[in-house]
C-alpha atoms as a PDB file:
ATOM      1  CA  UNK A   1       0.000   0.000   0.000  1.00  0.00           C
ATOM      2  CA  UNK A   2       1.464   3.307  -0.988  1.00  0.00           C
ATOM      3  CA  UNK A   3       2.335   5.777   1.736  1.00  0.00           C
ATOM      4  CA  UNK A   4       3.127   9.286   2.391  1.00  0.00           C
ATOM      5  CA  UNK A   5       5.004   9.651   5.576  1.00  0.00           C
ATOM      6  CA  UNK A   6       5.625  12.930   6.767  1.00  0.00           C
ATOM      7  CA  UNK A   7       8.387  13.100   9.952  1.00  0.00           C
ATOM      8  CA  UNK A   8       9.191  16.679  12.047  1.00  0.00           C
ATOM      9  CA  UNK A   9      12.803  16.656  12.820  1.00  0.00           C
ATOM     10  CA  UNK A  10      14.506  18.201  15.564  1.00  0.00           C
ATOM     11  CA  UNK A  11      18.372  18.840  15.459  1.00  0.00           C
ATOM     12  CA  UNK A  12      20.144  17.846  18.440  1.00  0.00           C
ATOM     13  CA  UNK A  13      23.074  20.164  17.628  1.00  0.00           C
ATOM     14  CA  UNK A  14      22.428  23.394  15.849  1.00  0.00           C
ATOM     15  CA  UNK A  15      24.223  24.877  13.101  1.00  0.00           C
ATOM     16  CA  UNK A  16      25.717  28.121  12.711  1.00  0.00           C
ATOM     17  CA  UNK A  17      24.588  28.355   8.853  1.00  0.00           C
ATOM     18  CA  UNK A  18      21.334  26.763   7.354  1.00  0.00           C
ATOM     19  CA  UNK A  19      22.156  23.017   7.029  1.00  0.00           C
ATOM     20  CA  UNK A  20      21.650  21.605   3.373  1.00  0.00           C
ATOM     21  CA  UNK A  21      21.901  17.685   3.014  1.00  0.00           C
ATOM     22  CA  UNK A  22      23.300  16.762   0.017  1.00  0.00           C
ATOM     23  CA  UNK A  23      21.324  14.209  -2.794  1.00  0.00           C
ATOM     24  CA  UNK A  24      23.083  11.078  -0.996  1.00  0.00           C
ATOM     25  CA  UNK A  25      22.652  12.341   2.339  1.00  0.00           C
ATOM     26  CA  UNK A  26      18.931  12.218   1.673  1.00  0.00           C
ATOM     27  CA  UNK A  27      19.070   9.209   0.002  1.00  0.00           C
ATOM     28  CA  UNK A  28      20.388   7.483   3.371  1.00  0.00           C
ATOM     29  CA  UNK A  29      17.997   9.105   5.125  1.00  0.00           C
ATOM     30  CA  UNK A  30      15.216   7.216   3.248  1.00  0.00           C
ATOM     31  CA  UNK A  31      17.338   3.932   3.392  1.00  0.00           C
ATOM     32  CA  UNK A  32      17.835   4.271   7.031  1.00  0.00           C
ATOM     33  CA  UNK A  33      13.833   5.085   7.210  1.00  0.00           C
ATOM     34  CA  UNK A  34      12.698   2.396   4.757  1.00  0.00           C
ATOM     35  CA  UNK A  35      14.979  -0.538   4.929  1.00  0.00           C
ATOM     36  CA  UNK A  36      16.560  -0.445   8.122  1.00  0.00           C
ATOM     37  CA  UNK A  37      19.076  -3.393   8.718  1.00  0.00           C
ATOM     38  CA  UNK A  38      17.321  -5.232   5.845  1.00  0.00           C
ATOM     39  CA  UNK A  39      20.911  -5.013   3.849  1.00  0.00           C
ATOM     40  CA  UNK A  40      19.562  -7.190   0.712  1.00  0.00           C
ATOM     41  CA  UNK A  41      16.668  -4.612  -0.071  1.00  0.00           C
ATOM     42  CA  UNK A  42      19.759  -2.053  -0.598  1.00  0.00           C
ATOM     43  CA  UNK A  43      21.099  -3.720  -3.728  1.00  0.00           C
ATOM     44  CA  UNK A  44      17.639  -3.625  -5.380  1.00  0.00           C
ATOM     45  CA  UNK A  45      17.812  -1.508  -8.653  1.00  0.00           C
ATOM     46  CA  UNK A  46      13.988  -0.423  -8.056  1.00  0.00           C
ATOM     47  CA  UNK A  47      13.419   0.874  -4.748  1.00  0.00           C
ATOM     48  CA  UNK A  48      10.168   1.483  -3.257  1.00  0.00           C
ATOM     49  CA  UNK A  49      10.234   4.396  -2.048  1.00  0.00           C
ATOM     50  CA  UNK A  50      10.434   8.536  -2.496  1.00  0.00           C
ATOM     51  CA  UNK A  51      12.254  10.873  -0.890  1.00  0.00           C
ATOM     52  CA  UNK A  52      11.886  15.290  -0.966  1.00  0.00           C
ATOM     53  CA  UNK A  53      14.371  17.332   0.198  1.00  0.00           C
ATOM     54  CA  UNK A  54      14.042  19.200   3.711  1.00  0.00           C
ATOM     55  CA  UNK A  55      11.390  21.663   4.345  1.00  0.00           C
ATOM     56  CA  UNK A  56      12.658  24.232   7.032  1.00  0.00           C
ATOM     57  CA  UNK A  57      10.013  24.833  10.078  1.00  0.00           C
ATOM     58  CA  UNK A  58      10.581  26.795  13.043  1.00  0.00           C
ATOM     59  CA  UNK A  59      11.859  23.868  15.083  1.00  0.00           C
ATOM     60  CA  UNK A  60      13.690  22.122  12.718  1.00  0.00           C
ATOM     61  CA  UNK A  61      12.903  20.223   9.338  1.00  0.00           C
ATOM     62  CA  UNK A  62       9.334  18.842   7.957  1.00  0.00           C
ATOM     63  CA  UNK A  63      10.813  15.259   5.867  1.00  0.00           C
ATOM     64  CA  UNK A  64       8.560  13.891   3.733  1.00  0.00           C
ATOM     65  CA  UNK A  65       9.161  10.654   1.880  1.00  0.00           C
ATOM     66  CA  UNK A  66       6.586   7.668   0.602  1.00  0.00           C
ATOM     67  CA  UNK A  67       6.760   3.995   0.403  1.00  0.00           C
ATOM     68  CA  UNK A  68       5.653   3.132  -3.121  1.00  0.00           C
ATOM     69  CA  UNK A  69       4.674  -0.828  -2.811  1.00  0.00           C
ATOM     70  CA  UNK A  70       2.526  -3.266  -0.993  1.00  0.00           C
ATOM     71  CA  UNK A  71       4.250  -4.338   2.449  1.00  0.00           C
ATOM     72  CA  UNK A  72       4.830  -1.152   4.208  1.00  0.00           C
ATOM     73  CA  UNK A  73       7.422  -1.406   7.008  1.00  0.00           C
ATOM     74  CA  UNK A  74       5.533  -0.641   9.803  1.00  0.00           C
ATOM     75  CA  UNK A  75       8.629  -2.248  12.183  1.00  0.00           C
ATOM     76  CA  UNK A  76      10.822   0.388  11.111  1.00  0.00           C
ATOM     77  CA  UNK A  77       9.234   3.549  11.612  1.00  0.00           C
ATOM     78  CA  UNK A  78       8.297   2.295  14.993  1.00  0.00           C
ATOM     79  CA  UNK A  79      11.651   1.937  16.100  1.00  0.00           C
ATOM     80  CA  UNK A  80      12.279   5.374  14.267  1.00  0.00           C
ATOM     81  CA  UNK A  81      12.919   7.504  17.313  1.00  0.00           C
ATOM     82  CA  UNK A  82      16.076   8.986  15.834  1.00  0.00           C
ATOM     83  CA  UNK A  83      17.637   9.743  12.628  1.00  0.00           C
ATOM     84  CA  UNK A  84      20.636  10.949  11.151  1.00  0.00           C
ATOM     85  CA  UNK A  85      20.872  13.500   8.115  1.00  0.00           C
ATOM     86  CA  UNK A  86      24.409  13.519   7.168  1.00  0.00           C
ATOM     87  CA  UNK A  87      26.881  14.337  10.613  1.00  0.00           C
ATOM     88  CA  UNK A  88      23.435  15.712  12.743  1.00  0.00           C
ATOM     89  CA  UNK A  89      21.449  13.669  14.477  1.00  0.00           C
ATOM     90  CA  UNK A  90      17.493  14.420  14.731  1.00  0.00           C
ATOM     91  CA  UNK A  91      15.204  13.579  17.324  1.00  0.00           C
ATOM     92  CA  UNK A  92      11.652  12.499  15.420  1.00  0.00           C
ATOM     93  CA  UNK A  93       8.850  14.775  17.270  1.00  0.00           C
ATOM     94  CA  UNK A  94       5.729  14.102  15.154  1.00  0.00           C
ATOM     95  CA  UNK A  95       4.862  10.940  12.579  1.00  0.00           C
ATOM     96  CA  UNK A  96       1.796  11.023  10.152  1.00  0.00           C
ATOM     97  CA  UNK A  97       1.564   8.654   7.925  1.00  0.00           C
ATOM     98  CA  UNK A  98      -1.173   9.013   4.857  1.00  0.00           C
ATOM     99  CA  UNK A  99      -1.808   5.417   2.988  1.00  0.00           C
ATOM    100  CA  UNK A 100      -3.860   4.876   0.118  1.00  0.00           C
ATOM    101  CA  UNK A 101      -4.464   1.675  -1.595  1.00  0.00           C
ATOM    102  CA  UNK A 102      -4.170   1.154  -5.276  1.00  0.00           C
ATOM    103  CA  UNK A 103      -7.240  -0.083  -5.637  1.00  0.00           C
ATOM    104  CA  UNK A 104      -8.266   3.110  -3.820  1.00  0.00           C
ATOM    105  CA  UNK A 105      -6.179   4.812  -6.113  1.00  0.00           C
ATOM    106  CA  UNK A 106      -7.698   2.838  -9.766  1.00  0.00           C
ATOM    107  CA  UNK A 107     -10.962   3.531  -8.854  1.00  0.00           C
ATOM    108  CA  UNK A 108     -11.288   6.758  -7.878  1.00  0.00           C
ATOM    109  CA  UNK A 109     -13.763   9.543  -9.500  1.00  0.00           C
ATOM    110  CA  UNK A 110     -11.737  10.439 -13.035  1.00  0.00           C
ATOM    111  CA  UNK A 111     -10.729  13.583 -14.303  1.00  0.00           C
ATOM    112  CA  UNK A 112      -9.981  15.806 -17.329  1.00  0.00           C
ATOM    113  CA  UNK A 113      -6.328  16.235 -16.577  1.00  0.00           C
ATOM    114  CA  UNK A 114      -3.980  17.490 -13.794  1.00  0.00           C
ATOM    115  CA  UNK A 115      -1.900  20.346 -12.472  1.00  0.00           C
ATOM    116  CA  UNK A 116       1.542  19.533 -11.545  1.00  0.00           C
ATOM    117  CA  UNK A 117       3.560  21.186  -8.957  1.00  0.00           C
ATOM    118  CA  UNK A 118       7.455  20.169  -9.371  1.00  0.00           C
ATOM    119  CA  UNK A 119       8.793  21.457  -6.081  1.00  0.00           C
ATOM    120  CA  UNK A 120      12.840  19.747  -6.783  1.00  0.00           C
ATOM    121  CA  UNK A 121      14.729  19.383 -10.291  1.00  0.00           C
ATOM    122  CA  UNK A 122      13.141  16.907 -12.819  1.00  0.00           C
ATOM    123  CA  UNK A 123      14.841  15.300 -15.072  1.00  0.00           C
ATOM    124  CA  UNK A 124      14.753  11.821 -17.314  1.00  0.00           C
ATOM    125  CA  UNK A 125      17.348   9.714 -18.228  1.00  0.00           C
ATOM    126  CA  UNK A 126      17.036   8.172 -21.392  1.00  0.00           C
ATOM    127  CA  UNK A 127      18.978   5.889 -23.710  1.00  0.00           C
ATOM    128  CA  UNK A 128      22.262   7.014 -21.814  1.00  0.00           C
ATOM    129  CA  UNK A 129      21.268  10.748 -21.823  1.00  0.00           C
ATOM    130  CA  UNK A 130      19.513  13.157 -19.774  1.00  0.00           C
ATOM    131  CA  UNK A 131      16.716  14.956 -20.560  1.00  0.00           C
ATOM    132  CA  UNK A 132      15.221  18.176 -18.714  1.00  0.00           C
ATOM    133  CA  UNK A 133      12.685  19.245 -21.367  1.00  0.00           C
ATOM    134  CA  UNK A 134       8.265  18.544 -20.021  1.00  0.00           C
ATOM    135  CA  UNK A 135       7.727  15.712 -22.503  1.00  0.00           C
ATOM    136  CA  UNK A 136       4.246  14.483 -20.983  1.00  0.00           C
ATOM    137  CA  UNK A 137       5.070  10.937 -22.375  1.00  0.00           C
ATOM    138  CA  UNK A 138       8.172  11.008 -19.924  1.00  0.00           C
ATOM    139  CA  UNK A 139       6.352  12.922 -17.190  1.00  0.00           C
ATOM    140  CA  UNK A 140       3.352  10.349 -17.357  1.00  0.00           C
ATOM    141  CA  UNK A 141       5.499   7.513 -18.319  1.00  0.00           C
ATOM    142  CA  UNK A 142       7.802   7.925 -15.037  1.00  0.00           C
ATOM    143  CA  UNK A 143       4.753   7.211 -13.161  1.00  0.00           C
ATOM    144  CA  UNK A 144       3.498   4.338 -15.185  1.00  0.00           C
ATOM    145  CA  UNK A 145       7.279   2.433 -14.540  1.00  0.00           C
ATOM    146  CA  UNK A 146       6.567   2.669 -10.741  1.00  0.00           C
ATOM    147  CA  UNK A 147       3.087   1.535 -10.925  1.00  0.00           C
ATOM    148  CA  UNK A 148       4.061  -1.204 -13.044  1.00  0.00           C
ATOM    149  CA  UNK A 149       6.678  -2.405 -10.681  1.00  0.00           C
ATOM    150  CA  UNK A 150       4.440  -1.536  -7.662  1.00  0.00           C
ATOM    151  CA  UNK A 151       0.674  -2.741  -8.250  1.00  0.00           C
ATOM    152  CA  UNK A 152      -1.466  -5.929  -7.991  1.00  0.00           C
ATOM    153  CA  UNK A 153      -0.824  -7.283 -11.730  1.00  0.00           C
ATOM    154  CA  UNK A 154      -4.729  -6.663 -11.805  1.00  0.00           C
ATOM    155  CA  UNK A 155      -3.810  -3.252 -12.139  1.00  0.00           C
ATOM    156  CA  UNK A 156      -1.068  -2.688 -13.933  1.00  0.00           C
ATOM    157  CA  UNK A 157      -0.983  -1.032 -17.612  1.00  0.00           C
ATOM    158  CA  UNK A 158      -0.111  -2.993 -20.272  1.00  0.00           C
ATOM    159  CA  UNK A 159       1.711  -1.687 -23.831  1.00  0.00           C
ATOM    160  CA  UNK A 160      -1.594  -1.850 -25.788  1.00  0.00           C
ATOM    161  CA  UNK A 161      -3.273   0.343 -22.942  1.00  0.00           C
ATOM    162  CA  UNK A 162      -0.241   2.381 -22.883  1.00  0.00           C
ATOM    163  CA  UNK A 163       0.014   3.372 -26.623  1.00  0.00           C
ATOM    164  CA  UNK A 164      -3.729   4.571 -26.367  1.00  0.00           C
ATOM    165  CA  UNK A 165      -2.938   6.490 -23.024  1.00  0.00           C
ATOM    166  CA  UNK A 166      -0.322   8.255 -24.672  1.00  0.00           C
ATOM    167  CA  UNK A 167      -2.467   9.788 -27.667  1.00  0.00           C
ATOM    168  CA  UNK A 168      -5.065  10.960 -25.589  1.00  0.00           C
ATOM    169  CA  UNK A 169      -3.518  13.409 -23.233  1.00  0.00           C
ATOM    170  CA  UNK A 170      -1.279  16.384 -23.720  1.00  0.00           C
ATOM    171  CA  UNK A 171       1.003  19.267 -21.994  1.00  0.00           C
ATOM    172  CA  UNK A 172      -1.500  22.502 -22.092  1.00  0.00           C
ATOM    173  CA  UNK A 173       0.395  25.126 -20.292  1.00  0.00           C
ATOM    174  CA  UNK A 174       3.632  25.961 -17.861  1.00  0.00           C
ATOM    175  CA  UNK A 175       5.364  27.924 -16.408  1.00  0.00           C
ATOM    176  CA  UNK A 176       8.910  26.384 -15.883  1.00  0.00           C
ATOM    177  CA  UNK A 177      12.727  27.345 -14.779  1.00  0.00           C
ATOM    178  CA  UNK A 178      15.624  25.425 -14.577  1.00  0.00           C
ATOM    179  CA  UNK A 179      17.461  24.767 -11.630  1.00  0.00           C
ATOM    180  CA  UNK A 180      20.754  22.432 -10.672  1.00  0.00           C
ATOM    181  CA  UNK A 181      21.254  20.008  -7.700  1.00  0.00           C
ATOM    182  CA  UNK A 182      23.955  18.322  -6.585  1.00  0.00           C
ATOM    183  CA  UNK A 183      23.942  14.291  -7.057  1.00  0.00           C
ATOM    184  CA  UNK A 184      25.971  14.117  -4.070  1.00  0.00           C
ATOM    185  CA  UNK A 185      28.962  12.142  -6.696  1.00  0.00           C
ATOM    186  CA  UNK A 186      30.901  15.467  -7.419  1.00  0.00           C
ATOM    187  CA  UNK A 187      28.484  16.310 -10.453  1.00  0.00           C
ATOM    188  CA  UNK A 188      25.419  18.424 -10.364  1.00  0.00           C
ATOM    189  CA  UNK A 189      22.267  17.820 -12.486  1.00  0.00           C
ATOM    190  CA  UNK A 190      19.904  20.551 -14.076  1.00  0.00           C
ATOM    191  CA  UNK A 191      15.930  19.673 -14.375  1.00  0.00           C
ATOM    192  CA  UNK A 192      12.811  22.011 -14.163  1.00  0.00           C
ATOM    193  CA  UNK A 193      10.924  22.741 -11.249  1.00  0.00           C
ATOM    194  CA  UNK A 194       7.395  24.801 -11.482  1.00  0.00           C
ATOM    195  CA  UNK A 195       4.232  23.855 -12.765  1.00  0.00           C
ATOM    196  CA  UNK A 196       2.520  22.647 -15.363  1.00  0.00           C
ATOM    197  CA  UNK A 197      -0.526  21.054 -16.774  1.00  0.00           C
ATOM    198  CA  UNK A 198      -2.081  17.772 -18.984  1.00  0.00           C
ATOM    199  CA  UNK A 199      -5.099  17.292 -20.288  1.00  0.00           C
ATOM    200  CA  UNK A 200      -6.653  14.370 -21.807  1.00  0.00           C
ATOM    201  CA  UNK A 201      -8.957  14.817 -24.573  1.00  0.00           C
ATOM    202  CA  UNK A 202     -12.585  15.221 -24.846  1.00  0.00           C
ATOM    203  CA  UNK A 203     -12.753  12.049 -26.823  1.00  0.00           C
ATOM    204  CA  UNK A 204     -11.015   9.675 -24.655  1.00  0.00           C
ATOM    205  CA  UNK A 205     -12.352   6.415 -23.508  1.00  0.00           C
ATOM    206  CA  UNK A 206     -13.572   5.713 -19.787  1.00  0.00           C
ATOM    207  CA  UNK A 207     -10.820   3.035 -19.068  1.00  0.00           C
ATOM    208  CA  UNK A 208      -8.131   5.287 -20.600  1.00  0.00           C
ATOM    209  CA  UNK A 209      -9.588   7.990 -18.363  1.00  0.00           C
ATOM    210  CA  UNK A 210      -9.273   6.269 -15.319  1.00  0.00           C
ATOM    211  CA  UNK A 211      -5.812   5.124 -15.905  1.00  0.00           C
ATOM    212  CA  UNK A 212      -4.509   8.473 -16.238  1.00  0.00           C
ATOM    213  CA  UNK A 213      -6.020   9.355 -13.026  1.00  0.00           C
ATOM    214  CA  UNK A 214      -4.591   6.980 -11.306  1.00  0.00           C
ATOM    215  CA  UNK A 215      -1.117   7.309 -12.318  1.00  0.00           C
ATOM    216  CA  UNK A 216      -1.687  11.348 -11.947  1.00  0.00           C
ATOM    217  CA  UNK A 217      -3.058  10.662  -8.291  1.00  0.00           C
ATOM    218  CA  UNK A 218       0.429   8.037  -7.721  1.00  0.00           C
ATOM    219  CA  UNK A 219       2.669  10.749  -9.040  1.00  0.00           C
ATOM    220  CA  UNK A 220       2.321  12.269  -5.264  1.00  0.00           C
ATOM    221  CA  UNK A 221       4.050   9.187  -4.139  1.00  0.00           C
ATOM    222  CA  UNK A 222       6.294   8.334  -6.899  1.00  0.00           C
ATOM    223  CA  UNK A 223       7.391  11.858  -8.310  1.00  0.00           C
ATOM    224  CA  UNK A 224       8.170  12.462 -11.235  1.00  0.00           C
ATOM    225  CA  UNK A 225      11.543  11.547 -13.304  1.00  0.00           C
ATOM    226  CA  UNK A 226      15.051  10.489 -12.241  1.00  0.00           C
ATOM    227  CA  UNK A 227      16.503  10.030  -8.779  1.00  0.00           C
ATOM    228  CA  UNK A 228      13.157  10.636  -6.821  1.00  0.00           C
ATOM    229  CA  UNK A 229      15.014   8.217  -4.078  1.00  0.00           C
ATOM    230  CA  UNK A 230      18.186  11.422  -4.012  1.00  0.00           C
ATOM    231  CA  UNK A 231      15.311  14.088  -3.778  1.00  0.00           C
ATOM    232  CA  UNK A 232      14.825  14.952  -7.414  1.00  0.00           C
ATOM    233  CA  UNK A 233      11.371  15.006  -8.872  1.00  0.00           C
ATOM    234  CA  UNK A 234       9.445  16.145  -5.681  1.00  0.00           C
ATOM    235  CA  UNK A 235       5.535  16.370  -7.304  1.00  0.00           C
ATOM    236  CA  UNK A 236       2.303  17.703  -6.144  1.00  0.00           C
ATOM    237  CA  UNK A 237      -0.487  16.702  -8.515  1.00  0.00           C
ATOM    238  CA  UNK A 238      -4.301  17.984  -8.447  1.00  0.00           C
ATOM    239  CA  UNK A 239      -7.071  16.822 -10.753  1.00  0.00           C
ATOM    240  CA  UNK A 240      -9.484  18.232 -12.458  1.00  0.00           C
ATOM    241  CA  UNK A 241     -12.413  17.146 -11.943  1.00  0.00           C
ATOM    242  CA  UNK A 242     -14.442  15.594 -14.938  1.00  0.00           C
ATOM    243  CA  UNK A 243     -16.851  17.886 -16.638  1.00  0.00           C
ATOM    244  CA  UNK A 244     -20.813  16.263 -16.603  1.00  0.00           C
ATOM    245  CA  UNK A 245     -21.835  15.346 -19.576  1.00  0.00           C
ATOM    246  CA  UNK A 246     -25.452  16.489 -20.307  1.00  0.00           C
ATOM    247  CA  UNK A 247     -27.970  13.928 -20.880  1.00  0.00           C
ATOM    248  CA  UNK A 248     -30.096  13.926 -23.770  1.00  0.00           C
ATOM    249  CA  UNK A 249     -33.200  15.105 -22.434  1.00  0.00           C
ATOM    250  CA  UNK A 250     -31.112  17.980 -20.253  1.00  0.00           C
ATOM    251  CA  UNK A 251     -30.356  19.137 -23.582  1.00  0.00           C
ATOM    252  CA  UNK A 252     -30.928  23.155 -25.226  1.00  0.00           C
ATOM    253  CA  UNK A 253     -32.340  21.553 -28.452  1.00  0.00           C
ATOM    254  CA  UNK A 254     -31.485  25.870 -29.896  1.00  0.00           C
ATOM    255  CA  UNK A 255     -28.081  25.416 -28.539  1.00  0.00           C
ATOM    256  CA  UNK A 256     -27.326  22.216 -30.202  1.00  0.00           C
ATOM    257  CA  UNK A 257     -29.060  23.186 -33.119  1.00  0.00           C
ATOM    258  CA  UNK A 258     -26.583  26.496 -33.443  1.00  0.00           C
ATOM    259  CA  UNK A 259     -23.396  24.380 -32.530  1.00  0.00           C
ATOM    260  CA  UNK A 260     -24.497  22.161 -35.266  1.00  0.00           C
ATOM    261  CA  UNK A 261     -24.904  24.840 -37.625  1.00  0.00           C
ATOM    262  CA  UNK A 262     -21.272  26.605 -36.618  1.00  0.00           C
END
């Protein structure tokens, strides 16, 4: 069951500058959080989970991170009194955790697209390259890779499903910058944080509908892009809900018959 789990953090040295973690300092803060001792689940190429960078509060940090598969590890964050980000230690002073099913998350009420609220660098790696341009196919497809990986086979999106998916939505507006982050490897990366909005099309079916919602409700969990486990790709998504469709006899037979004749 996906999970957002948000953690208040409370330094138990203070620094005399604003700390900043780096990429892999973050990263082993949502190891240390996720897989605790569990030293196998560290070699695994897909990880389950999500990681944002630190939100400054007045008494410390606000982390949020989310567990993207079934078998949430409720054992860990229980023994989660403490954590370390980089050389300071944190004492955890609040836990709220925010699960949603993907059933829950398949069958909710569909909508007509989404607003997208990229709050750390995106960017895509593909066929050896990067890539920091919006392509919706790589914004939506990001998200369709973790639910693949993640969901009850019952759920998942096959290529068939996929090819109609991707001719029925597209990128309407932005409003974008580019930023750089350190990888925490002695390189930095540059992606686009900001927002931006897809829409499907008037036209498209009620299955391909629903799959787009839930992949655009997911993208909270997953974010969006490369390295979402170092920080990068930190999303906020919000539907639209769908617009009724009139039924016939709700219908302005003057108004249809002068949008017929226009």
């Amino acid at each position: 069951m996906p999970v957002i789990v948000e953690l208040r953090l409370r330094a138990e040295r203070m620094t005399r500058t604003p700390y900043v973690p780096t990429t892999v300092q973050l990263h082993g803060v949502a190891c240390a959080l996720f897989e605790g001792a569990f030293s196998e689940e560290h070699e695994s190429q897909a990880k389950p989970f999500s990681i944002w960078p630190l939100t400054p509060v007045a008494d410390g940090w606000l982390l949020r991170a989310a567990w993207l598969a079934a078998g949430f590890p409720q054992q860990v964050l229980a023994s989660c009194g403490q954590l370390r980000v980089g050389p300071i230690f944190c004492s955890v002073t609040d836990l709220a955790l925010h699960p949603e099913s993907f059933t829950d998350l398949a069958s909710g009420p569909p909508g007509d697209g989404v607003r997208l609220d990229f709050r750390s660098p995106v960017y895509f790696a593909q066929n050896g390259g990067r890539v920091i341009t919006p392509d919706p196919r790589l914004i939506v497809g990001s998200w369709r890779r973790h639910w693949n990986t993640h969901a009850d086979p019952s759920l998942r999106i096959p290529d068939e499903d996929w090819r109609t998916l991707t001719q029925s939505f597209r990128l309407t507006e932005f409003e974008l910058s580019t930023e750089r982050r350190d990888t925490g490897y002695g390189r930095t990366r540059h992606g686009f944080t900001g927002t931006a909005a897809l829409r499907l099309d008037k036209q498209a079916p009620a299955e391909t509908r629903a799959q787009f919602t839930a992949l655009a409700r997911y993208a909270t969990f997953t974010g969006t892009g490369a390295q979402s486990t170092h920080g990068f790709g930190a999303t906020t998504a919000t539907l639209n809900p769908a617009r009724p469709s009139l039924r016939t006899e709700d219908r302005d037979p003057i108004t249809d018959a002068y949008n017929m004749s226009t």
